[in-house]
Protein backbone atom coordinates (compact mmCIF):
# COMPACT_ATOMS: atom_id res chain seq x y z
CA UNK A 1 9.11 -92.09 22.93
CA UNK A 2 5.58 -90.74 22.64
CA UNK A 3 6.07 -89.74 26.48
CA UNK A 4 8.72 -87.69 25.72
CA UNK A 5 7.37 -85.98 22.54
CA UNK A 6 4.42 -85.02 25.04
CA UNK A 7 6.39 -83.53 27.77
CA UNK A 8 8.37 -81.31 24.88
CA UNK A 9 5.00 -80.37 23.75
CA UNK A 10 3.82 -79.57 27.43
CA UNK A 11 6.99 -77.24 27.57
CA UNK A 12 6.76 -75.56 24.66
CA UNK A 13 2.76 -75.13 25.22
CA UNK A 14 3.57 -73.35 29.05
CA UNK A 15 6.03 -70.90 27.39
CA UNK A 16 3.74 -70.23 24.05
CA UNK A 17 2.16 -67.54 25.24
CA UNK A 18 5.17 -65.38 26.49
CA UNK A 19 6.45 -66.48 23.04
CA UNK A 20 3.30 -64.90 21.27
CA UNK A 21 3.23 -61.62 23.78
CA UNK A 22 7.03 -60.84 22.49
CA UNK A 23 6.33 -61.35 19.25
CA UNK A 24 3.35 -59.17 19.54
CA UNK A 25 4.89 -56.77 20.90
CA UNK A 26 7.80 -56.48 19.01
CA UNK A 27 5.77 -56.22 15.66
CA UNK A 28 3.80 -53.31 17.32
CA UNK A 29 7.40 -51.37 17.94
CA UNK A 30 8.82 -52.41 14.13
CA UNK A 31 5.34 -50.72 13.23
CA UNK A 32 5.22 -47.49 15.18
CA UNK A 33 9.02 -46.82 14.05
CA UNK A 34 8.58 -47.31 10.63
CA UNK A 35 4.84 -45.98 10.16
CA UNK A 36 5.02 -42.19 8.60
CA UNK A 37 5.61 -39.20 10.60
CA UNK A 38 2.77 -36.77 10.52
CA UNK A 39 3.96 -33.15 10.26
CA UNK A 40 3.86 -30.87 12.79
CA UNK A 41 2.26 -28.02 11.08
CA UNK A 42 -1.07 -30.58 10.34
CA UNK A 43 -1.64 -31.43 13.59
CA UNK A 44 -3.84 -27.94 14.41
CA UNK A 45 -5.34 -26.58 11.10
CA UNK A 46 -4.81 -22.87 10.22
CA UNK A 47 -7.86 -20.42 11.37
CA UNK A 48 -8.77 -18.18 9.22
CA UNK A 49 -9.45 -14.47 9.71
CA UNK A 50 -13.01 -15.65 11.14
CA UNK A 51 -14.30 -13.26 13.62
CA UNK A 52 -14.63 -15.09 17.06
CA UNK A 53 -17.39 -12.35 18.25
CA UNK A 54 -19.62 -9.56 17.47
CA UNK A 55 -20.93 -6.50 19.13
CA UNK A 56 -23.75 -4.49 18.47
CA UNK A 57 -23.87 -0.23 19.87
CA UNK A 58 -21.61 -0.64 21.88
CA UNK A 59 -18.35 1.09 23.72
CA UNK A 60 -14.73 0.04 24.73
CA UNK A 61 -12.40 2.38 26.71
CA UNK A 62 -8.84 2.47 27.29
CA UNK A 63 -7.66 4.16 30.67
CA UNK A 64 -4.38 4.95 31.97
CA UNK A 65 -2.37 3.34 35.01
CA UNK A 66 -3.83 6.18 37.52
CA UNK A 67 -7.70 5.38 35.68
CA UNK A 68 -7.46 8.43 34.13
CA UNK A 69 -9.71 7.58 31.02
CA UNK A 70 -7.21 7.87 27.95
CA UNK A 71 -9.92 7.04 25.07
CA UNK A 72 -13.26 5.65 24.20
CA UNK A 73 -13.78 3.92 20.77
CA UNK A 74 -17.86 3.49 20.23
CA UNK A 75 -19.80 1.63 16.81
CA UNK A 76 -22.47 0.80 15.92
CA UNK A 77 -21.30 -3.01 14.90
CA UNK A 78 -17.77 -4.68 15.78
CA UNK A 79 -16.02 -7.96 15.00
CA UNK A 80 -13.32 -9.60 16.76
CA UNK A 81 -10.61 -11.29 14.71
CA UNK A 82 -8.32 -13.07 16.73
CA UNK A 83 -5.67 -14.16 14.25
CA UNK A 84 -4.88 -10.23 13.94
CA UNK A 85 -6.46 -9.50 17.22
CA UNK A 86 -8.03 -6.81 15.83
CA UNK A 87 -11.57 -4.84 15.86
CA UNK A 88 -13.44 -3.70 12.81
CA UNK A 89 -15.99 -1.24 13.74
CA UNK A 90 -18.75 0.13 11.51
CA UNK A 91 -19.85 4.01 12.26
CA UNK A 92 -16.72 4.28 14.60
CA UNK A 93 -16.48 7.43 16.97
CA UNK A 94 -13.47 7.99 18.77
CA UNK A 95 -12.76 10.38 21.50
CA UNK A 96 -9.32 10.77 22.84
CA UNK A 97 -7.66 13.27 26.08
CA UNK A 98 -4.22 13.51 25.39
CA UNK A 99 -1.50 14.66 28.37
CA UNK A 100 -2.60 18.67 28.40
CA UNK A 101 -6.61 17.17 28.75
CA UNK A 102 -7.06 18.33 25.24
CA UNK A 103 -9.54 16.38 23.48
CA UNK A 104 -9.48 14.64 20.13
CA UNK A 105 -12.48 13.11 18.13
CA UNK A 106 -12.75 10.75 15.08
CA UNK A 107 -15.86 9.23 12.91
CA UNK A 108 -15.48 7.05 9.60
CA UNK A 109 -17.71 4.51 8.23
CA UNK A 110 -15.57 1.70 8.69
CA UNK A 111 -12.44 1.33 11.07
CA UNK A 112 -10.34 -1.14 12.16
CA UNK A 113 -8.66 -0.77 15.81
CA UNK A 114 -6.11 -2.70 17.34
CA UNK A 115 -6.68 -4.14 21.01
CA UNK A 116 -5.94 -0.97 23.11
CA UNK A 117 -7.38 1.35 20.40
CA UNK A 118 -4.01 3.00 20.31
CA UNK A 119 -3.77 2.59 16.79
CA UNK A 120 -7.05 2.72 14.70
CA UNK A 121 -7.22 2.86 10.59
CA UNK A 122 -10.35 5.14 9.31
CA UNK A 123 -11.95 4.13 6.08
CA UNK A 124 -14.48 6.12 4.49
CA UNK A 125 -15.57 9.80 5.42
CA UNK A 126 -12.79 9.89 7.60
CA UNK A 127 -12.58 12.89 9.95
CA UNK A 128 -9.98 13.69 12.91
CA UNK A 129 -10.56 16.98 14.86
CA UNK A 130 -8.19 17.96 17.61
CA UNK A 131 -9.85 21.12 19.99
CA UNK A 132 -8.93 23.80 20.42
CA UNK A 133 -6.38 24.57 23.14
CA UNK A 134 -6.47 27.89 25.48
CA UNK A 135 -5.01 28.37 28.90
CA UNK A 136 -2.28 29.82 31.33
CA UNK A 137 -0.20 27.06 30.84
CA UNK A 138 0.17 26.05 27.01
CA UNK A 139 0.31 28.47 24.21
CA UNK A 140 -3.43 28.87 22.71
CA UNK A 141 -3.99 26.15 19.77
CA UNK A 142 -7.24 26.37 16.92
CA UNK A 143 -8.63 23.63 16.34
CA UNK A 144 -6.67 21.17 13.95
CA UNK A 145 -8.77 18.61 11.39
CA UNK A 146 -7.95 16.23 8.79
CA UNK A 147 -11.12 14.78 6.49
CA UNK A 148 -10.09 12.08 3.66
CA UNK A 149 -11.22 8.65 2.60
CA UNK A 150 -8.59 7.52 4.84
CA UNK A 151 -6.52 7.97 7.97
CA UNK A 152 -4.28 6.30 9.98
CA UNK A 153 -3.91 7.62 13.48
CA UNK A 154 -1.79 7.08 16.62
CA UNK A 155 -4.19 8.88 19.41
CA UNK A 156 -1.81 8.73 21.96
CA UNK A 157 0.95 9.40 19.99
CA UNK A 158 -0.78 12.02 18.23
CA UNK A 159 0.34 11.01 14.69
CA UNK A 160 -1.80 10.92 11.58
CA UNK A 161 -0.83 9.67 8.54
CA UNK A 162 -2.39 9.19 4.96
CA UNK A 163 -1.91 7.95 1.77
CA UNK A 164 -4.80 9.13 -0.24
CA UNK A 165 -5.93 13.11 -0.52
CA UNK A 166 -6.66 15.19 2.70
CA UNK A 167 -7.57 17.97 3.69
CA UNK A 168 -5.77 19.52 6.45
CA UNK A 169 -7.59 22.83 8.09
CA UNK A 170 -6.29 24.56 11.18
CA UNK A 171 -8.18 27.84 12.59
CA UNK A 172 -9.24 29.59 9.40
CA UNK A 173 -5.65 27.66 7.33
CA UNK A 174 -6.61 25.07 4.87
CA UNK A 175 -4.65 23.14 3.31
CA UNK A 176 -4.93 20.09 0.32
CA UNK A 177 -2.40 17.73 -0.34
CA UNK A 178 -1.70 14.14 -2.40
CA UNK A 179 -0.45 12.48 1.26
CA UNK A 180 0.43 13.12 4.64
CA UNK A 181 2.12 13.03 7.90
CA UNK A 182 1.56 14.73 11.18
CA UNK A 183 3.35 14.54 14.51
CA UNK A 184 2.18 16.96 16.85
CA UNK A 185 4.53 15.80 19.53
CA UNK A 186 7.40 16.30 17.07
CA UNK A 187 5.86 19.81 15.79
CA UNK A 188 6.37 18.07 12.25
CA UNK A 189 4.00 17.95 8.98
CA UNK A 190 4.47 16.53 6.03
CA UNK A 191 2.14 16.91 2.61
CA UNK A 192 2.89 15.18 -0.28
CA UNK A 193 1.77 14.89 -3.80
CA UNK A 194 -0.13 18.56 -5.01
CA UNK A 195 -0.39 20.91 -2.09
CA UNK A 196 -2.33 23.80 -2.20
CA UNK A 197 -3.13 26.18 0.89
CA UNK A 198 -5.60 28.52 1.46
CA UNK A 199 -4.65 31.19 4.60
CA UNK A 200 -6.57 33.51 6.43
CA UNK A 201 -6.25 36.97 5.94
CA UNK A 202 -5.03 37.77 9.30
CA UNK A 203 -1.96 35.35 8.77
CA UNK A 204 -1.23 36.12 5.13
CA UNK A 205 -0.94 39.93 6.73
CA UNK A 206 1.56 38.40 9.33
CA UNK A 207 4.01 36.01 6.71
CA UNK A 208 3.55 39.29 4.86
CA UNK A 209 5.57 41.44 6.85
């Protein structure tokens, strides 16, 4: 009797550890199935609009497929953000050529470009001055500026756009207004708000007659 209760035991003892491994392992696959899902959106915690670099006097240009050089943004201090991937620039200069090779220049305090600098936001003694344009082959242009606490431009596109008061002056024209938009490539303006124009005598002559 006590043989046989000994080879039982001997049995049971060879497969006990198989026993215990499947038991093991099936607790460990009851736990991972039933254990709380963690959400997706935790698993990488939100950046914040950190900037990822600085730069200090220095320049970034922007040329064309044929290297032409399309425009140059300079500052005196930059900062990266690449949650907006955007630049912030204090003491910006711009200078942009557009198709014709006229050229167009902007300052401000503060700016804030976008990666290619095709799209820059002026804040603060904001000043855009397109040249003057003469030659054979395009009708001669005075020089065109807008001055405000703010403008939004579009070098390439040659748009500017404001919500606050600007001032507007083209050859010896001036012109205040509330708001605007410009489109040279469209040959459309827009002032809004109170707009009041001052014009030289040699075109008040001219609207005159």
């Amino acid at each position: 009797m006590r043989s046989r209760t000994q080879r039982a035991w001997d049995r049971i003892a060879v497969y006990l550890p198989v026993l215990l491994m499947g038991l093991l392992a099936l607790g460990s696959w009851w736990l991972v199935r039933n254990a709380p899902s963690v959400p997706s959106d935790a698993q990488e915690a939100p950046r914040g609009h950190e900037p990822d670099y600085f730069m200090q006097n220095f320049s970034v240009k922007n040329f064309g497929a044929d290297g032409t050089l399309l425009s140059e943004v300079r500052g005196d201090m930059g900062r990266h953000y690449p949650d907006t991937d955007t630049l912030e620039i204090d003491r910006m200069r711009l200078r942009s050529v557009d198709a014709a090779g006229r050229l167009t220049h902007a300052s401000s305090e503060r700016a804030v470009s976008n990666a290619d600098g095709s799209e820059v936001q002026l804040f603060g003694n904001a000043r855009v001055v397109r040249d003057a344009a003469t030659g054979a082959r395009a009708p001669t242009q005075p020089q065109l500026s807008f001055e405000g606490e703010y403008l939004h431009v579009w070098p390439q596109l040659e748009r500017v756009r404001s919500n606050l008061p600007v001032t507007l002056t083209r050859g010896k024209d001036q012109f205040t207004a509330d708001g605007l938009e410009y489109d040279n490539l469209a040959q459309v303006l827009k002032m809004q708000g109170n707009v009041r124009g001052t014009l030289s005598a040699k075109n008040a002559d001219k609207k005159s007659r």
